[in-house]
Protein backbone atom coordinates (compact mmCIF):
# COMPACT_ATOMS: atom_id res chain seq x y z
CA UNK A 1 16.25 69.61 159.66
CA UNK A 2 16.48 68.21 156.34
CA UNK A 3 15.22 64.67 157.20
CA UNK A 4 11.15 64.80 156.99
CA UNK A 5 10.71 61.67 158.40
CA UNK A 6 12.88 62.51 161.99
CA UNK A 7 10.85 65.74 161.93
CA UNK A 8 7.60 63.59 161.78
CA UNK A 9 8.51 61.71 164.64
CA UNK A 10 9.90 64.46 166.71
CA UNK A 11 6.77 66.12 165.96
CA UNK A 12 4.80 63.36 167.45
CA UNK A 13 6.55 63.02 170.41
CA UNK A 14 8.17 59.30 169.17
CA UNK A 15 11.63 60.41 169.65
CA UNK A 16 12.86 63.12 172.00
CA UNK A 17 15.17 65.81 171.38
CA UNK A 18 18.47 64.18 172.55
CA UNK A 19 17.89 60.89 170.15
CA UNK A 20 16.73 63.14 167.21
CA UNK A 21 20.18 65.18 167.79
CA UNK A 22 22.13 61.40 168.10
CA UNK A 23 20.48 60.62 164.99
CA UNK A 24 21.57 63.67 162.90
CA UNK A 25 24.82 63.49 164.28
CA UNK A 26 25.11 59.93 162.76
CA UNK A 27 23.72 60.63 159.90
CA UNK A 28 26.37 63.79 158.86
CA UNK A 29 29.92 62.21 159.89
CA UNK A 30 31.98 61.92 157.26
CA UNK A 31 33.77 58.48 156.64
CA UNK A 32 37.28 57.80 157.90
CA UNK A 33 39.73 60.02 155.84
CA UNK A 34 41.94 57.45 154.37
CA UNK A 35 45.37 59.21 154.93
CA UNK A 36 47.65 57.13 152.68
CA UNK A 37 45.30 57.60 149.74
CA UNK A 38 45.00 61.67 150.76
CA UNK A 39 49.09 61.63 150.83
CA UNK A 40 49.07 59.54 147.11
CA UNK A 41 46.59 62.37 145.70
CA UNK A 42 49.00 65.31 146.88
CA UNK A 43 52.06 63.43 145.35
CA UNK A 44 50.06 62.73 142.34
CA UNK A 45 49.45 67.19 142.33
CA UNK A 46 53.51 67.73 143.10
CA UNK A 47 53.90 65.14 139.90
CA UNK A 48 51.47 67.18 137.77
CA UNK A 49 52.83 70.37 138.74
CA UNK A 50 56.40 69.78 137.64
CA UNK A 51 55.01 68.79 134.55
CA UNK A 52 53.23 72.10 133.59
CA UNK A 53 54.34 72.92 130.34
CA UNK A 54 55.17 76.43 130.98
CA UNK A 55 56.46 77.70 127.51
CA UNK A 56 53.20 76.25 125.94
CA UNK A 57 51.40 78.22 128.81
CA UNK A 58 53.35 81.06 128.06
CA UNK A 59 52.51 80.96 123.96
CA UNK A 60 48.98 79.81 124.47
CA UNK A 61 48.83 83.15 126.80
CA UNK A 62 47.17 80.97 129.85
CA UNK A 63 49.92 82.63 132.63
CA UNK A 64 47.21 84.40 134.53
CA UNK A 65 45.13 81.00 133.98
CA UNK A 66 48.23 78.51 135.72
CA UNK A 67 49.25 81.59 138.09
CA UNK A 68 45.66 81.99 139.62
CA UNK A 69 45.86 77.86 140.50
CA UNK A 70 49.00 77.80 141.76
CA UNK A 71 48.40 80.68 143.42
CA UNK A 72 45.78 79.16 145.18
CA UNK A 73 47.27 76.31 145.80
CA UNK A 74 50.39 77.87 147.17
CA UNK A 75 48.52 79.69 149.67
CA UNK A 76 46.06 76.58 150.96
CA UNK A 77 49.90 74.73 151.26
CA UNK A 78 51.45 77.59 153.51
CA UNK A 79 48.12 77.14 155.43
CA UNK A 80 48.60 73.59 156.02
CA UNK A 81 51.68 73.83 156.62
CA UNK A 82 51.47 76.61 159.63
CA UNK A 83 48.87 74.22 161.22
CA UNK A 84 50.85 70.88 160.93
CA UNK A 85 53.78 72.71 162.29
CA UNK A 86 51.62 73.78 165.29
C-alpha cells in the first residue's frame, strides 16, 4: 500500500478492508483512453515512418539503429492486430 495515510486509518480500524480496497481501486484507474486522439498519434507514426530517410540512414550507418525500432514496432503491430481481429 503506497498511500500512508489509508494505511493509518486501516490500521486504526476507521475504514474496513472492503472501503480501503474501493479506495485504491479509485485511486489507480486510468482516465478514459481518448480513442480518436490514440488513432491521430498512430497516423502521425505511419506519416513519420514513410518519411525515414533511408539512404541518409544507410550513409550515417544507423540500419541496425532504424531496424531495431521498426522491428519493434512491427512486431507490437502484428500483436495488435491478431487481437483486434479476434
Amino acid at each position: 500500500m503506497t498511500n500512508p495515510d489509508l494505511l493509518a486509518r486501516f490500521e486504526r480500524a476507521a475504514i474496513d478492508i472492503n472501503a480501503a480496497r474501493v479506495e485504491i481501486a479509485k485511486a489507480e484507474t486510468r482516465p478514459e483512453v481518448d480513442l480518436d486522439q490514440l488513432k491521430r498519434k498512430l497516423e502521425d507514426l505511419a506519416g513519420a515512418i514513410e518519411t525515414i530517410p533511408l539512404p541518409k540512414v544507410a550513409r550515417e550507418k544507423r540500419k541496425d539503429d532504424f531496424l531495431a525500432v521498426l522491428k519493434q514496432i512491427e512486431d507490437d503491430v502484428r500483436v495488435q492486430i491478431a487481437h483486434l481481429n479476434e
